[in-house]
C-alpha atoms as a PDB file:
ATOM      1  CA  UNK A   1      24.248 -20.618 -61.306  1.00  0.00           C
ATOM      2  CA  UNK A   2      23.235 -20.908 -58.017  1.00  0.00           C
ATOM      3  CA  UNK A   3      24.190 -23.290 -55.274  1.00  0.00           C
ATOM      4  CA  UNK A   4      22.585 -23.294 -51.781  1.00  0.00           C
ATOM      5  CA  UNK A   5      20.442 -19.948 -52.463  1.00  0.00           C
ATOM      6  CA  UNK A   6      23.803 -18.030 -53.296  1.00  0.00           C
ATOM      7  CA  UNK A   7      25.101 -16.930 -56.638  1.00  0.00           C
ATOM      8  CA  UNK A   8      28.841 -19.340 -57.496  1.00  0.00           C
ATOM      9  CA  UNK A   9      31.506 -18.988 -60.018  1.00  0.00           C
ATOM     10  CA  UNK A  10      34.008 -21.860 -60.566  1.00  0.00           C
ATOM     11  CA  UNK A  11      31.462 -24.091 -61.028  1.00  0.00           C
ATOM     12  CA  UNK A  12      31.895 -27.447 -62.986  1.00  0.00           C
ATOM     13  CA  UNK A  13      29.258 -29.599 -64.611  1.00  0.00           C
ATOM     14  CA  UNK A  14      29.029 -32.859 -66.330  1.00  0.00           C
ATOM     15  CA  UNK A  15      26.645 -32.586 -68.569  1.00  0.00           C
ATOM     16  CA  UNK A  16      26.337 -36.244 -69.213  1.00  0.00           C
ATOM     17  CA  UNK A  17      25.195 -36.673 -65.582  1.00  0.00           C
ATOM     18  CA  UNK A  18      22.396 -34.175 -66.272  1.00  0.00           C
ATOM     19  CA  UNK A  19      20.596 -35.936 -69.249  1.00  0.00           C
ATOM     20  CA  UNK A  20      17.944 -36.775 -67.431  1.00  0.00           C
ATOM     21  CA  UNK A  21      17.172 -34.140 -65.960  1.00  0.00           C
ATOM     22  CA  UNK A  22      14.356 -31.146 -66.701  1.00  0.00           C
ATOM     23  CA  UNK A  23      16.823 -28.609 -66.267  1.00  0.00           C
ATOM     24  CA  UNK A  24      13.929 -25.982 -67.316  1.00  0.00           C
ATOM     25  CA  UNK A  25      11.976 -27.356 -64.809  1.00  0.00           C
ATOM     26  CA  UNK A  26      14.522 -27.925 -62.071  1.00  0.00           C
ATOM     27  CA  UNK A  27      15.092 -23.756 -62.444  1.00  0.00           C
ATOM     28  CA  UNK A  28      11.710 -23.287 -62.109  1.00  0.00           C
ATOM     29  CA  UNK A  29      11.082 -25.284 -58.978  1.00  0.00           C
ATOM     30  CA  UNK A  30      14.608 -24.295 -57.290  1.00  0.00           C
ATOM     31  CA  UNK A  31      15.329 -28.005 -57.188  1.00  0.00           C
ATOM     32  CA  UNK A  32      19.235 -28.446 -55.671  1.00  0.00           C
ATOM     33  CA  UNK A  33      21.017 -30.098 -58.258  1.00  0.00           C
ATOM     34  CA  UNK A  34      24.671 -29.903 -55.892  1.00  0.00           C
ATOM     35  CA  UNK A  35      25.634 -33.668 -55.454  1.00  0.00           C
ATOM     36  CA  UNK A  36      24.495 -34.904 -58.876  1.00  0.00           C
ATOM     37  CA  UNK A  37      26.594 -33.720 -60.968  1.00  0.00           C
ATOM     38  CA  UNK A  38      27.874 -30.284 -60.177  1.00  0.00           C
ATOM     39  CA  UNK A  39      30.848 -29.115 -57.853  1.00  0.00           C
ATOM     40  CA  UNK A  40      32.241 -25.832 -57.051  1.00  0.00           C
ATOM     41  CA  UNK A  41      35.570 -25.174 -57.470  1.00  0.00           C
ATOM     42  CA  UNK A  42      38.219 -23.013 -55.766  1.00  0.00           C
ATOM     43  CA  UNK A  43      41.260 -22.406 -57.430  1.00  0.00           C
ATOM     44  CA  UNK A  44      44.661 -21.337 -55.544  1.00  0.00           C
ATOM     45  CA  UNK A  45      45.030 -18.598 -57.984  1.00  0.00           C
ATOM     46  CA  UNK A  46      42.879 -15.095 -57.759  1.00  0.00           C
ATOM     47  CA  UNK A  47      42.091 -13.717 -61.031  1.00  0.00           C
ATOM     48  CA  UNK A  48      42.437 -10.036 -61.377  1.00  0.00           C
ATOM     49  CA  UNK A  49      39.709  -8.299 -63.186  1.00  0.00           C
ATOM     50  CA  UNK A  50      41.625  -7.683 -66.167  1.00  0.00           C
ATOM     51  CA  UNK A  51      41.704 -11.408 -66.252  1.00  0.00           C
ATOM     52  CA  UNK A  52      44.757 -12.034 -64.859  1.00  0.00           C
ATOM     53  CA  UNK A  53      46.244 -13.738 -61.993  1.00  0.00           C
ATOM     54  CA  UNK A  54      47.832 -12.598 -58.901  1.00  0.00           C
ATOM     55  CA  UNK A  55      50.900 -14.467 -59.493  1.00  0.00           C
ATOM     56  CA  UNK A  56      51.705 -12.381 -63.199  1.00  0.00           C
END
């Protein structure tokens, strides 16, 4: 997913807030979607790349 032109993990979607939406088209047409229904998240913990966290 992208949000403002940059590649984001943590994202979270509702997807009920999207069913109106051309999602196919929205892609297409780089239509910003951030605001609707979509937030980034940050979360205090860094996952390792085994898929851990910092903390274990």
């Amino acid at each position: 997913m992208r949000l403002r032109g940059e590649i984001s993990q943590g994202v979270v979607c509702r997807p009920a807030a999207l069913q109106s939406v051309d999602l196919a088209r929205a892609a297409a047409g780089g239509e910003e979607l951030r605001g609707r229904a979509i937030a980034k998240v940050v979360s205090d913990a860094c996952l390792t790349r085994k898929g851990g966290t910092e903390y274990e």
